[in-house]
N, C-alpha and C. Protein backbone atom coordinates (compact mmCIF):
# COMPACT_ATOMS: atom_id res chain seq x y z
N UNK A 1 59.57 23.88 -18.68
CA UNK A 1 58.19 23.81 -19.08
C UNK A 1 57.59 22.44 -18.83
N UNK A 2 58.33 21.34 -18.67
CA UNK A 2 57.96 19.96 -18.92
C UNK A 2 57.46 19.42 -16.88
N UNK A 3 57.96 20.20 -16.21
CA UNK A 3 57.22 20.44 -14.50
C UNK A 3 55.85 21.06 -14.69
N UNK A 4 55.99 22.57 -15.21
CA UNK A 4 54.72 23.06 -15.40
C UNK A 4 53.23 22.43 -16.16
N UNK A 5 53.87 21.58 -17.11
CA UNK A 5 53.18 21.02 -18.23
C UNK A 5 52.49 19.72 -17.15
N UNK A 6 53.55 19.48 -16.23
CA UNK A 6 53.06 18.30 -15.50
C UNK A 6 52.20 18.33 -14.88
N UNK A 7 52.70 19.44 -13.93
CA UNK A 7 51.91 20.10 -12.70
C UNK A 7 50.12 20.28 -13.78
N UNK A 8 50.73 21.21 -14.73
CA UNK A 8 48.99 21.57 -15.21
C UNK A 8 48.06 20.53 -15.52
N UNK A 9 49.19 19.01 -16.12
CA UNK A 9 48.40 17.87 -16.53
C UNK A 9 47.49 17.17 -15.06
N UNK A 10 48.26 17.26 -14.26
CA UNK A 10 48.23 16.43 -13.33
C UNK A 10 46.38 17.21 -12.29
N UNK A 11 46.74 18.50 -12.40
CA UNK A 11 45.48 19.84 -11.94
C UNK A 11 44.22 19.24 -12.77
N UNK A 12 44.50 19.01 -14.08
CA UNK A 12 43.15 18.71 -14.89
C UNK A 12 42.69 17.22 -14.41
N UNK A 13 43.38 16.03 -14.00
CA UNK A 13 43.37 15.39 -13.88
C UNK A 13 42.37 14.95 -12.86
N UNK A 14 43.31 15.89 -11.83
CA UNK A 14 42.65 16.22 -10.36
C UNK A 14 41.04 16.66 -10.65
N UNK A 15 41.18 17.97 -11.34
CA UNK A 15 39.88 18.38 -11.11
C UNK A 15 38.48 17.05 -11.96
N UNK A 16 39.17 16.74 -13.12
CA UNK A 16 38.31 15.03 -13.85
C UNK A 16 37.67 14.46 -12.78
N UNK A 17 38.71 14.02 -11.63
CA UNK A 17 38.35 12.67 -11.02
C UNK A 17 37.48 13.54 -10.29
N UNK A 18 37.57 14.58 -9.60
CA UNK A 18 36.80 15.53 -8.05
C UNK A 18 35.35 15.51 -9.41
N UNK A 19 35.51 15.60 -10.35
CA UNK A 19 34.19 16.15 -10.73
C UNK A 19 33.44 14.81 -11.22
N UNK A 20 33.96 13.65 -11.53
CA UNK A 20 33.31 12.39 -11.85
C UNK A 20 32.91 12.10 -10.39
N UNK A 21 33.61 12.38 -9.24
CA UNK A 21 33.18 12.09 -7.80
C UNK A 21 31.90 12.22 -7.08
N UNK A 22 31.90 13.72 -7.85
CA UNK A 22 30.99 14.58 -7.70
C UNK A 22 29.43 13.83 -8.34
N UNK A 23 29.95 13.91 -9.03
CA UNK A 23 28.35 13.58 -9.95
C UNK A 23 27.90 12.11 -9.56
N UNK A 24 29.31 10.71 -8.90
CA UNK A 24 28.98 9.73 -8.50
C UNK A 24 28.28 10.28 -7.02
N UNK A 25 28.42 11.08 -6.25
CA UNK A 25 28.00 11.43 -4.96
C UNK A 25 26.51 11.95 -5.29
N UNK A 26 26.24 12.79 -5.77
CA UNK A 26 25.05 13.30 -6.73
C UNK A 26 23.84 11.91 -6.66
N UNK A 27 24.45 11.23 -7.89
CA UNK A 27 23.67 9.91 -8.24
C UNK A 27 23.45 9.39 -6.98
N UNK A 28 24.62 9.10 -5.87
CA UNK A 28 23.79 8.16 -4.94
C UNK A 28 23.16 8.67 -3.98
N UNK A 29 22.96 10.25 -3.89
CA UNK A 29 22.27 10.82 -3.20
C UNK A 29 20.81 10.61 -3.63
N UNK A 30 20.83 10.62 -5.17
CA UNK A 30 19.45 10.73 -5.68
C UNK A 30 18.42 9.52 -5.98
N UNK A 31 20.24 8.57 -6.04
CA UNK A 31 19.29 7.14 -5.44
C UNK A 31 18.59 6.88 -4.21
N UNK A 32 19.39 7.50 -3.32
CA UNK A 32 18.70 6.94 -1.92
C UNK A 32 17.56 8.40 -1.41
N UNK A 33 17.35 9.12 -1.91
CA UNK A 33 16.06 9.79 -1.70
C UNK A 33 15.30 9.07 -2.71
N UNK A 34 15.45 8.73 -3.70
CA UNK A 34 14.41 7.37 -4.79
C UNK A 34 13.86 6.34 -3.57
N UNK A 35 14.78 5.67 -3.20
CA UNK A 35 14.64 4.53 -2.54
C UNK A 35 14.01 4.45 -1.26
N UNK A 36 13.75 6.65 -0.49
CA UNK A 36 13.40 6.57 1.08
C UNK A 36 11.79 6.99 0.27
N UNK A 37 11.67 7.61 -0.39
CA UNK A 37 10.23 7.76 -1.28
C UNK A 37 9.73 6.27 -1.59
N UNK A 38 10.16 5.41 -2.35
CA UNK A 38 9.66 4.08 -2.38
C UNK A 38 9.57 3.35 -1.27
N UNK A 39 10.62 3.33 -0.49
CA UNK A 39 10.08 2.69 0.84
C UNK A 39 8.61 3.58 2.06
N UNK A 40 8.55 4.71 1.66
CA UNK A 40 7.82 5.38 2.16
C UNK A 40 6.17 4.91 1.77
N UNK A 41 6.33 5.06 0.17
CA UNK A 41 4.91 4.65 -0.72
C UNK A 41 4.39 3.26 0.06
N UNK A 42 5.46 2.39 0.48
CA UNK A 42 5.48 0.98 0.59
C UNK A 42 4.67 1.26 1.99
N UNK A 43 5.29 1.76 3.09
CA UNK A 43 4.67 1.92 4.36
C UNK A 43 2.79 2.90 4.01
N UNK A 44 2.69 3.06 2.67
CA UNK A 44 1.49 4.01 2.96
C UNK A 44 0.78 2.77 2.44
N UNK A 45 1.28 2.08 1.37
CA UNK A 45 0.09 0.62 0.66
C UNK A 45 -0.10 -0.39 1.87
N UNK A 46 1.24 -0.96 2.91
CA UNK A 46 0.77 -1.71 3.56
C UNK A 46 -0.16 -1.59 4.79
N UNK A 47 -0.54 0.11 5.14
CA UNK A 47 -1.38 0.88 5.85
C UNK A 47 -2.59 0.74 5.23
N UNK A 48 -2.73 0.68 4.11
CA UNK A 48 -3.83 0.68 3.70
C UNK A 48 -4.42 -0.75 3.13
N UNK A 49 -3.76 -1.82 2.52
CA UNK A 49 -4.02 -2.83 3.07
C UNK A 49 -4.12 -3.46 4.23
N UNK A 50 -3.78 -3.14 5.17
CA UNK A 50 -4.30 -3.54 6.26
C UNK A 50 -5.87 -2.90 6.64
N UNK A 51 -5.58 -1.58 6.45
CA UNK A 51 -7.11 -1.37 6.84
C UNK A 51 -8.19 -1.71 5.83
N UNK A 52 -8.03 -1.68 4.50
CA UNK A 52 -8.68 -2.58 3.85
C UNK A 52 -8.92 -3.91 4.11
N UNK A 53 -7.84 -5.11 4.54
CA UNK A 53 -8.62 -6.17 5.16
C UNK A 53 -9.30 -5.45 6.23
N UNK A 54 -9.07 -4.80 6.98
CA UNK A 54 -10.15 -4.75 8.46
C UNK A 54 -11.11 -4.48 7.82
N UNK A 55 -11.56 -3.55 6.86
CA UNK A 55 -12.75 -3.51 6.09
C UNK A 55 -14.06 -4.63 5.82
N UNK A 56 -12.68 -5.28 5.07
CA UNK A 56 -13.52 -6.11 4.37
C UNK A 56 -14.16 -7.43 5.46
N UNK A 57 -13.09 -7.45 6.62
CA UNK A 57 -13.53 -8.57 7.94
C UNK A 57 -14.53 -7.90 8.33
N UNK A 58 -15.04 -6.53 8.56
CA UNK A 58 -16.00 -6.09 8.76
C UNK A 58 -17.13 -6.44 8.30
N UNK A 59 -16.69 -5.87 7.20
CA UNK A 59 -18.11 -6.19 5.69
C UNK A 59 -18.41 -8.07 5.92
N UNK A 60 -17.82 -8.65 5.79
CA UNK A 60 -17.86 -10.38 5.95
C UNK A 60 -18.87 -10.32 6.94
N UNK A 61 -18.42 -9.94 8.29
CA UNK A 61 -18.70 -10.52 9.75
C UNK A 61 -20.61 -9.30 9.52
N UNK A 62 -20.79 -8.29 9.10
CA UNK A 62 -22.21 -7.53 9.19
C UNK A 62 -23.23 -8.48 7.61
N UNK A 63 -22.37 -9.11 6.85
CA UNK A 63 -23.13 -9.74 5.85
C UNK A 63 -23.52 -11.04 6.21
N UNK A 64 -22.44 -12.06 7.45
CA UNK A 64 -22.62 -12.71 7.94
C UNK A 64 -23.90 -12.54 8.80
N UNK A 65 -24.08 -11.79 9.81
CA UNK A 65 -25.11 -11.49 10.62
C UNK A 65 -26.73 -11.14 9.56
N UNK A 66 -26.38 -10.42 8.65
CA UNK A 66 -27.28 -9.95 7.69
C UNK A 66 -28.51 -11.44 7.35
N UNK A 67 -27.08 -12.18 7.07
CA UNK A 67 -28.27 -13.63 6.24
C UNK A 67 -28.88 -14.08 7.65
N UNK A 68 -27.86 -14.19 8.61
CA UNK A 68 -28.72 -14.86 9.78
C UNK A 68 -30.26 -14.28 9.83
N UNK A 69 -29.76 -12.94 9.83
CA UNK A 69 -31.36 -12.32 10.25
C UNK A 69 -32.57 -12.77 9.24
N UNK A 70 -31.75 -12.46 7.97
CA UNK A 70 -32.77 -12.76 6.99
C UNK A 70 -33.31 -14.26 6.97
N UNK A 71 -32.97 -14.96 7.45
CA UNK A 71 -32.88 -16.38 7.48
C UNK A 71 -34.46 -16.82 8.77
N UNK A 72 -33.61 -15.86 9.84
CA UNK A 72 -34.88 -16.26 11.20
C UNK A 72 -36.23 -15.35 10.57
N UNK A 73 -35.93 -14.08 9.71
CA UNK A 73 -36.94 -13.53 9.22
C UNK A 73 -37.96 -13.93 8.57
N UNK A 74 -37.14 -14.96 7.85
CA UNK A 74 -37.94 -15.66 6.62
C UNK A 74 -38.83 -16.89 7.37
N UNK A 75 -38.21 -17.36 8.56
CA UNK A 75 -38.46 -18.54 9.52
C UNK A 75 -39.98 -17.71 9.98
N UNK A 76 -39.51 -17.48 10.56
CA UNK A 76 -40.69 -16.50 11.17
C UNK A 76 -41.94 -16.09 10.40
N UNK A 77 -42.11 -15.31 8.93
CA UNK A 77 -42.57 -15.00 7.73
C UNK A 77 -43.56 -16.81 7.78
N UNK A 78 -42.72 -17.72 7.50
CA UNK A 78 -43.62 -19.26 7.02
C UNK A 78 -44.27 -19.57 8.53
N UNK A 79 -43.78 -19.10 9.42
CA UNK A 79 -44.63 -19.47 10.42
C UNK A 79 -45.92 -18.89 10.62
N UNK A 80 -45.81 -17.50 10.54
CA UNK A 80 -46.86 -17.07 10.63
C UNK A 80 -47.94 -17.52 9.45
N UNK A 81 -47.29 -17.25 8.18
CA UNK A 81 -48.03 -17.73 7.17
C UNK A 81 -49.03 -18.85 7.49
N UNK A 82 -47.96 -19.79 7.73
CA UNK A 82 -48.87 -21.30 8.56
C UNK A 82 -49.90 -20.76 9.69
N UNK A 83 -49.96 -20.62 10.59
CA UNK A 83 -50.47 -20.05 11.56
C UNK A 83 -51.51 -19.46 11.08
N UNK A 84 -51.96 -18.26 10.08
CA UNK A 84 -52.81 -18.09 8.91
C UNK A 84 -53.69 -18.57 9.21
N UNK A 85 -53.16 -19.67 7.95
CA UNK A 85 -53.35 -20.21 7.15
C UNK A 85 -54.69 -21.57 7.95
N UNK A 86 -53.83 -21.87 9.11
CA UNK A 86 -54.37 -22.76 10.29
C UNK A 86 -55.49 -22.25 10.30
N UNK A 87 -55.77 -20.80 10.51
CA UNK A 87 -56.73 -19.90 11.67
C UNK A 87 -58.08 -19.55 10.63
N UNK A 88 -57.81 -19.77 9.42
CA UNK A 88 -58.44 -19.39 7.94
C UNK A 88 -59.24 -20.76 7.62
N UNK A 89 -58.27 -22.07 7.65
CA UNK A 89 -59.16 -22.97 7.81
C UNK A 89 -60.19 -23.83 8.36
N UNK A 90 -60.37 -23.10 9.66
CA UNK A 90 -61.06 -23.81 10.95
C UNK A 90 -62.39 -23.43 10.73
């Protein structure tokens, strides 16, 4: 009985470690689909920061142009004013 007893100890043993194996294989499976999802999220934020700066270089460079205009607009606006103003007093 003391073979059999062995043999059976030794079967449970076996099957312990195959099944702690198991569940360690499990876990790092479920880590590294965690980790291809987070690296994934990562490739979608730095996609979109990037096109967000291009955005915003956009927005800069049409607000830039914006004041210019408003600027020769306003130039223009006192000139004429003057000019008027000249043509009113004569």
């Amino acid at each position: 009985m003391s073979g059999e007893h062995t043999a059976k100890s030794a079967l449970e043993g076996l099957v312990s470690v195959l099944s702690r194996l198991e569940n360690a294989v499990d876990a790092r499976v479920e880590k590294e689909s965690d980790f291809a999802d987070a690296e994934e999220e990562v490739q979608r934020l730095n996609s979109d920061r990037s096109r967000l700066a291009q955005e915003l270089d956009q927005s800069e460079e049409r607000a830039t142009r914006l004041e210019e205009a408003n600027r020769e607009v306003s130039r223009r606006l006192v000139t004429a004013m003057e000019t008027i103003r000249a043509v009113l007093d004569r």
